[in-house]
N, C-alpha and C. Protein backbone atom coordinates (compact mmCIF):
# COMPACT_ATOMS: atom_id res chain seq x y z
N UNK A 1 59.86 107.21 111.66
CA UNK A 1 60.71 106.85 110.53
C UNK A 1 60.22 107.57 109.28
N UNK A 2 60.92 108.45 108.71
CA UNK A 2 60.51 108.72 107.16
C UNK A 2 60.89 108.08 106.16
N UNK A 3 60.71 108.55 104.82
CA UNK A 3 60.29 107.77 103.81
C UNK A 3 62.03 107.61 103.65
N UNK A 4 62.04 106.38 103.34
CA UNK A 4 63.29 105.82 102.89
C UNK A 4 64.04 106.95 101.54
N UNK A 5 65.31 106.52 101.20
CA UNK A 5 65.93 107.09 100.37
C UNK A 5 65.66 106.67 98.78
N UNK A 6 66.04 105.25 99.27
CA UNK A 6 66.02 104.15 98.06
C UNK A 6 64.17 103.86 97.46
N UNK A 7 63.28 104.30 98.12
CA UNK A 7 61.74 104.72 97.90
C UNK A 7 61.61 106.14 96.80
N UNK A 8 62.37 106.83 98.00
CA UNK A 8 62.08 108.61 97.13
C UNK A 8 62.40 108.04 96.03
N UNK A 9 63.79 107.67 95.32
CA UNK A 9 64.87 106.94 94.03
C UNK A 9 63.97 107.15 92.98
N UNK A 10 63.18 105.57 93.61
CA UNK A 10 62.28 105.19 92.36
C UNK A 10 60.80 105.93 92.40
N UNK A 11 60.46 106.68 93.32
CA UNK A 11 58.81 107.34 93.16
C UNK A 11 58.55 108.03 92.13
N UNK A 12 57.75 108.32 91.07
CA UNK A 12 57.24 109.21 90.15
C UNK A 12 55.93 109.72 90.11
N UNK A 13 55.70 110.60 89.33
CA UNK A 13 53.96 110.90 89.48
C UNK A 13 53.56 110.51 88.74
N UNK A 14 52.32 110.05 89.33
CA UNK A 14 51.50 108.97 88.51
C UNK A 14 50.58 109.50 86.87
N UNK A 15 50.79 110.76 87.21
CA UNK A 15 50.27 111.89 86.13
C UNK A 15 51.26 111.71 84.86
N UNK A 16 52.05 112.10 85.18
CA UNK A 16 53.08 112.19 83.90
C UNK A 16 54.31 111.21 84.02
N UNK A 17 54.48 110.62 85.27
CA UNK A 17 56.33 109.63 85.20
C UNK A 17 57.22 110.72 85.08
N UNK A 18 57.00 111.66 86.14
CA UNK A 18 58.21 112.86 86.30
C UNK A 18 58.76 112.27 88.00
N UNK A 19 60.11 112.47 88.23
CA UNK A 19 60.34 112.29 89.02
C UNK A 19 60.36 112.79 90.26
N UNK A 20 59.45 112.51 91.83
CA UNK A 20 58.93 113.71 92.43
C UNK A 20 60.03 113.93 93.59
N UNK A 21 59.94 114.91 94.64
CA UNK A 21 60.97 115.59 95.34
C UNK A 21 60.02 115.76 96.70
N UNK A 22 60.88 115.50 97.66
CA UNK A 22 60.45 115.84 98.66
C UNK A 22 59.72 116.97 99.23
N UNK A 23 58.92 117.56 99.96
CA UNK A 23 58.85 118.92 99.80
C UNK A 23 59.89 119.28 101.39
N UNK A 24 59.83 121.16 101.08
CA UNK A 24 60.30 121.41 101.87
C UNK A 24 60.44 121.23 103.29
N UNK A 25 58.80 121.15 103.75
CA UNK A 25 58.36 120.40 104.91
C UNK A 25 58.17 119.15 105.30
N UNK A 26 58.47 117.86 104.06
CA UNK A 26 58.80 116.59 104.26
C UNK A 26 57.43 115.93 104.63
N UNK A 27 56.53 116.30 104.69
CA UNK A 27 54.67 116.47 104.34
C UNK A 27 54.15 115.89 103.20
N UNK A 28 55.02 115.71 102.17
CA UNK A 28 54.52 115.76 100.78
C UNK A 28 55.94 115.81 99.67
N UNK A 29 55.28 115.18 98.93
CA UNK A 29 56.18 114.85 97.63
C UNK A 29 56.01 115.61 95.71
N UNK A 30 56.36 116.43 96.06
CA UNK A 30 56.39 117.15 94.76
C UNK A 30 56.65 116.77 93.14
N UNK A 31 56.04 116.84 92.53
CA UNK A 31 56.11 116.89 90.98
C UNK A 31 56.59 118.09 90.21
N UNK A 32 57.50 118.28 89.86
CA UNK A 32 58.34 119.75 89.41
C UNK A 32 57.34 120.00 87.92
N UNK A 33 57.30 118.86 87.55
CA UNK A 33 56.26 119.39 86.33
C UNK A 33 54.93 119.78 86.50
N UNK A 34 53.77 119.21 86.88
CA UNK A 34 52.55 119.20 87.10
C UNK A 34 51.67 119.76 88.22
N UNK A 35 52.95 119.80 89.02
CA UNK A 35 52.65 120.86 90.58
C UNK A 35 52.01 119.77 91.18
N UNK A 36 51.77 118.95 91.29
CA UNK A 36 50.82 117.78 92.42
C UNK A 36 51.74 118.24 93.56
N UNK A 37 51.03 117.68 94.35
CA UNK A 37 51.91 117.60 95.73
C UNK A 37 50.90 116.07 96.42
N UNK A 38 52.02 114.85 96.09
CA UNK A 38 51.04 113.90 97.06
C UNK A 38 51.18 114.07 98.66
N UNK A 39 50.54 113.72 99.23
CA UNK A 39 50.77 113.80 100.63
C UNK A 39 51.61 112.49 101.08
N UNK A 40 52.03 112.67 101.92
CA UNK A 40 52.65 111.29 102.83
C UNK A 40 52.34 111.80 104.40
N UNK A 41 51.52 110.19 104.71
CA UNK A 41 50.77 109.50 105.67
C UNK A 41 51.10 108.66 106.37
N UNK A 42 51.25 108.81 107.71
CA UNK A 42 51.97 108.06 108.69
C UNK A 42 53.27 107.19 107.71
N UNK A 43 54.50 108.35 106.99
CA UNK A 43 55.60 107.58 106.78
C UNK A 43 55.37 107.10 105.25
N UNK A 44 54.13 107.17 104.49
CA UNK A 44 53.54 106.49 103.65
C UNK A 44 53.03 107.27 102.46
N UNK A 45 54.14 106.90 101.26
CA UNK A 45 53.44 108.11 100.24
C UNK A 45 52.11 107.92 99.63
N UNK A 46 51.55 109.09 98.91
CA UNK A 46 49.83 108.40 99.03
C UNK A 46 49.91 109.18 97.65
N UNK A 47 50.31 107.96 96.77
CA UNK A 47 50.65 108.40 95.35
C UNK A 47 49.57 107.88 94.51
N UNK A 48 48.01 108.85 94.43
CA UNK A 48 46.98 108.70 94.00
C UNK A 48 46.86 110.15 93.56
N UNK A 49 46.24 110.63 92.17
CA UNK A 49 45.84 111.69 91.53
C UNK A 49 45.20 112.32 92.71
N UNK A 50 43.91 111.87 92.84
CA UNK A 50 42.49 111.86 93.21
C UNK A 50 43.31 112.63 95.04
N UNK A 51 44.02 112.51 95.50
CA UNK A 51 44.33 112.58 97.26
C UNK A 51 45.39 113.68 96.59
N UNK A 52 46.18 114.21 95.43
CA UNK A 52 47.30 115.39 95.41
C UNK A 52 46.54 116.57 95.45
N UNK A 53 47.17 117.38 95.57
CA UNK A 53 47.06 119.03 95.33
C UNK A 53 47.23 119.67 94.32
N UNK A 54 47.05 120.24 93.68
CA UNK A 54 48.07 121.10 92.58
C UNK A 54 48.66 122.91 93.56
N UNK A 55 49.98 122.54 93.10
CA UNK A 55 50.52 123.90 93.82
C UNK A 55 51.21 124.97 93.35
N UNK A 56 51.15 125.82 93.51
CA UNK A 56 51.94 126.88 92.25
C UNK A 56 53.80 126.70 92.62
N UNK A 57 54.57 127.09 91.79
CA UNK A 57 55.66 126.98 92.05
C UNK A 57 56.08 127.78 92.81
């Protein structure tokens, strides 16, 4: 099961309160501003600074 719709809706980054995006590979959840990329874990976004990436655009 992946991450619900009505989840993605309301998710933001915890960095700035930008609203994040799926990524292309559905692996991870993007921040268009700040470049994080949180991961998502068994189904489970893992919306902690400290566990993102920073990624170039």
């Amino acid at each position: 099961m992946a991450v619900s719709q009505e989840l993605l809706d309301i998710l933001v980054c915890p960095q700035d309160k930008t609203p994040v995006k799926l990524t292309n590979d559905q692996r991870g959840l993007k921040c268009p501003s700040c470049h994080r990329v949180y991961p998502i874990r068994e189904d489970i976004p893992v919306m902690l600074i400290d566990e993102a990436r920073i990624e170039a655009e």
